[in-house]
C-alpha atoms as a PDB file:
ATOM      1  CA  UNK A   1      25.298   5.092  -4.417  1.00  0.00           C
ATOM      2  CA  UNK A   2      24.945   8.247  -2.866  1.00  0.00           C
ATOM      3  CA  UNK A   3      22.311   8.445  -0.153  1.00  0.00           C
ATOM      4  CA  UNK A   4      20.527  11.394  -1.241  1.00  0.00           C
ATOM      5  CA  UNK A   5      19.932   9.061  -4.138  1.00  0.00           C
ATOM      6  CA  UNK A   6      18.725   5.707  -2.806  1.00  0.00           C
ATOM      7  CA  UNK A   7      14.694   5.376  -3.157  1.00  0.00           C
ATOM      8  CA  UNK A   8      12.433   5.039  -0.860  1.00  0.00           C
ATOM      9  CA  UNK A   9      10.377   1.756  -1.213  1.00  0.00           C
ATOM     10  CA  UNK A  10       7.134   1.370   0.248  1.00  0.00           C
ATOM     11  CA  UNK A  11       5.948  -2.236   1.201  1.00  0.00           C
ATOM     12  CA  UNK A  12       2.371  -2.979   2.677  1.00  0.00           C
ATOM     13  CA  UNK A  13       1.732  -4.687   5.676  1.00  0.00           C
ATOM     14  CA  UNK A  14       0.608  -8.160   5.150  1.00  0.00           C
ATOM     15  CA  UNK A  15       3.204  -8.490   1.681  1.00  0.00           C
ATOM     16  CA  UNK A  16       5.346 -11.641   1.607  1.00  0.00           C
ATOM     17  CA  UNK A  17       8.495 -11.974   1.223  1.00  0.00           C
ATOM     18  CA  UNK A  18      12.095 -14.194   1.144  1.00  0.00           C
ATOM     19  CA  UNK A  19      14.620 -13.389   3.346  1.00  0.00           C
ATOM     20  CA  UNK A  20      18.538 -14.323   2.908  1.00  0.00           C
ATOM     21  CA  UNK A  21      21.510 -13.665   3.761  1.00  0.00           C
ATOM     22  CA  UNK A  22      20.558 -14.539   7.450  1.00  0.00           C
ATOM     23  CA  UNK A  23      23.112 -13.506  10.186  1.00  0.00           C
ATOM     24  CA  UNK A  24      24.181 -16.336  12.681  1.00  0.00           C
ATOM     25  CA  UNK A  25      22.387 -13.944  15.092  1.00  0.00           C
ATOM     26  CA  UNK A  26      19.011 -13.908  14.218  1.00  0.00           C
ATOM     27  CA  UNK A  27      19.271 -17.154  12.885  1.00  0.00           C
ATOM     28  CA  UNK A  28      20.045 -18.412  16.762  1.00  0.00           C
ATOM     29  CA  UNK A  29      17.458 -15.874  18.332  1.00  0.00           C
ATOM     30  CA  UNK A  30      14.601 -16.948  15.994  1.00  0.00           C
ATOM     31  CA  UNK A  31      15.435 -20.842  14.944  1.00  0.00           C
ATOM     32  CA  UNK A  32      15.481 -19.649  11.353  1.00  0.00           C
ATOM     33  CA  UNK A  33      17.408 -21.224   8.391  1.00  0.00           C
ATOM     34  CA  UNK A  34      19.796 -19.063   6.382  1.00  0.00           C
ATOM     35  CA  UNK A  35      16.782 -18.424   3.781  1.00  0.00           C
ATOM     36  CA  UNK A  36      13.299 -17.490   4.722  1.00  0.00           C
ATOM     37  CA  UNK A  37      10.365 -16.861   3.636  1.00  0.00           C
ATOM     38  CA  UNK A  38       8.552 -13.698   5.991  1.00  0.00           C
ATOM     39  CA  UNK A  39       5.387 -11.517   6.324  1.00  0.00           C
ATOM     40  CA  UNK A  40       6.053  -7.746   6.244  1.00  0.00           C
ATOM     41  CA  UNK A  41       3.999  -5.993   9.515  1.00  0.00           C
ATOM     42  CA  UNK A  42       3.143  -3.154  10.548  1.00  0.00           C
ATOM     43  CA  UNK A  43       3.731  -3.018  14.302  1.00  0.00           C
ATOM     44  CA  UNK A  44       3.111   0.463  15.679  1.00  0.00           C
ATOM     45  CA  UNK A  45       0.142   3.263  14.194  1.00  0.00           C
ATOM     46  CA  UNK A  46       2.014   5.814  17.005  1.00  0.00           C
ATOM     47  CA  UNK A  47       3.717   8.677  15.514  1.00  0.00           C
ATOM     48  CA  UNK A  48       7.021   8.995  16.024  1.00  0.00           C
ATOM     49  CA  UNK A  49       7.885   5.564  16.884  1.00  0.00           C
ATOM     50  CA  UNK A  50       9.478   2.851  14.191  1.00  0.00           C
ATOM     51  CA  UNK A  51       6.257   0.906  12.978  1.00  0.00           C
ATOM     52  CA  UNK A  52       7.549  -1.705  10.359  1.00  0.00           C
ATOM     53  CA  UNK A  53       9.069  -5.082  10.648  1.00  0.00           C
ATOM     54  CA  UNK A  54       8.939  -8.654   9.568  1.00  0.00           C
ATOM     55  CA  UNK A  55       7.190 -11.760  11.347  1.00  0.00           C
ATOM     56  CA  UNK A  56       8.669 -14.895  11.119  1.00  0.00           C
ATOM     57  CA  UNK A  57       7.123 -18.308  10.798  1.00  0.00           C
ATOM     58  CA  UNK A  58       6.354 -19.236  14.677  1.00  0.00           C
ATOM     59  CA  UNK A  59       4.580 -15.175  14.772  1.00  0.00           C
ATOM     60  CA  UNK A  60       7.636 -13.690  16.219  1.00  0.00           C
ATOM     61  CA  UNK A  61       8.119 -10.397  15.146  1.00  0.00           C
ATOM     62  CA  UNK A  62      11.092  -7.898  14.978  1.00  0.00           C
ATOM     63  CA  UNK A  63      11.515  -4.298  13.844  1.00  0.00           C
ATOM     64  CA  UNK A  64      13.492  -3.753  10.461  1.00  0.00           C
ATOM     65  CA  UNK A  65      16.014  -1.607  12.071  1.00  0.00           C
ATOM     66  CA  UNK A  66      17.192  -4.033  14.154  1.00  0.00           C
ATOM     67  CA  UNK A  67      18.274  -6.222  10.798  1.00  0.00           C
ATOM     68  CA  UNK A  68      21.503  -5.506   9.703  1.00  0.00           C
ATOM     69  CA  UNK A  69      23.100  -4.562   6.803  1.00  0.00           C
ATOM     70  CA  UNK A  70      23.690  -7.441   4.215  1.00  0.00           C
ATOM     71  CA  UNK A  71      20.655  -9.446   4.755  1.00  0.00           C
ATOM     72  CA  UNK A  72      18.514  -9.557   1.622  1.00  0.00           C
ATOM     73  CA  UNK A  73      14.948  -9.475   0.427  1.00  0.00           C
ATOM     74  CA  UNK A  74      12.472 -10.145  -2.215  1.00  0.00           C
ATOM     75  CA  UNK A  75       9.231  -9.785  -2.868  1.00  0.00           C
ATOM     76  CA  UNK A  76       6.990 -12.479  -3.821  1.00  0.00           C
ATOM     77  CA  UNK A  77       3.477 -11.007  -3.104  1.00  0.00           C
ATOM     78  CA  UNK A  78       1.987  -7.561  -2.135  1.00  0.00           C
ATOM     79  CA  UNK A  79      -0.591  -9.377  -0.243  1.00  0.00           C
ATOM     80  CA  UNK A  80      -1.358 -11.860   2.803  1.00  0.00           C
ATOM     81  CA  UNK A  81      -1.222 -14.713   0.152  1.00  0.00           C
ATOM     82  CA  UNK A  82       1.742 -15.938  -1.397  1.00  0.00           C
ATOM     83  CA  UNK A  83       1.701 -15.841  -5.471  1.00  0.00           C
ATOM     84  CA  UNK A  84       3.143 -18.498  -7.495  1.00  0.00           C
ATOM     85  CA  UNK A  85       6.648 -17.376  -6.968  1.00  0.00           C
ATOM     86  CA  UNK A  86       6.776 -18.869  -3.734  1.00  0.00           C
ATOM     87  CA  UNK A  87      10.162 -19.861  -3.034  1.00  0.00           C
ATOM     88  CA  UNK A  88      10.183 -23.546  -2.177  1.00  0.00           C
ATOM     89  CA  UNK A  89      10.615 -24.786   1.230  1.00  0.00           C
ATOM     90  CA  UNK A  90      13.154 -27.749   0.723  1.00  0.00           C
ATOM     91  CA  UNK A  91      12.844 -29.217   4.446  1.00  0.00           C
ATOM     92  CA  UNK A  92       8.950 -29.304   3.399  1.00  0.00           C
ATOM     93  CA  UNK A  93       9.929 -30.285  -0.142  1.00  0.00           C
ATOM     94  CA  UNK A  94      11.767 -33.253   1.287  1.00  0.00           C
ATOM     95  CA  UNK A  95       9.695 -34.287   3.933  1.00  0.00           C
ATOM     96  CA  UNK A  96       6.709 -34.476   1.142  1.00  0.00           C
ATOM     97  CA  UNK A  97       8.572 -36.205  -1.546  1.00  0.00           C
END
């Protein structure tokens, strides 16, 4: 795809989303799993200045351009609240059953 071509997508703070496709990385930096699931923030109002990124489970948060290339998203709700396509947690999931 050319990238005069590629939309832009807009995402509002507080959506929630699954992340995959993890680098080893970030995975090390941020005691994540290879999947997921992440709040989209807004981390900056100044102009100018990179403003969006992702928080993790334990509130750490990073700027998007520091994720790399290959590392995929969906989105399961445009709000703070998770929908009913939450994507299972199967540590949780096994730890309950």
């Amino acid at each position: 795809m050319d990238v005069d071509q590629v939309p832009a997508v807009c995402i509002p703070p507080g959506a929630y989303l699954f992340m995959n496709h993890i680098p080893e990385w970030p995975r090390r930096a941020f005691a994540l799993r290879a999947v997921e699931n992440i709040t989209f923030v807004q981390l900056s109002a100044d102009a100018y200045r990179y403003r969006d990124g992702i928080q993790f489970w334990d509130g750490k948060q990073v700027l998007l351009q520091e994720i790399r290339e290959g590392v995929h998203f969906k989105v399961l709700s445009l709000g703070p609240e998770p929908d009913a396509q939450r994507v299972p947690d199967p540590v949780l999931d096994c730890l309950i059953g």
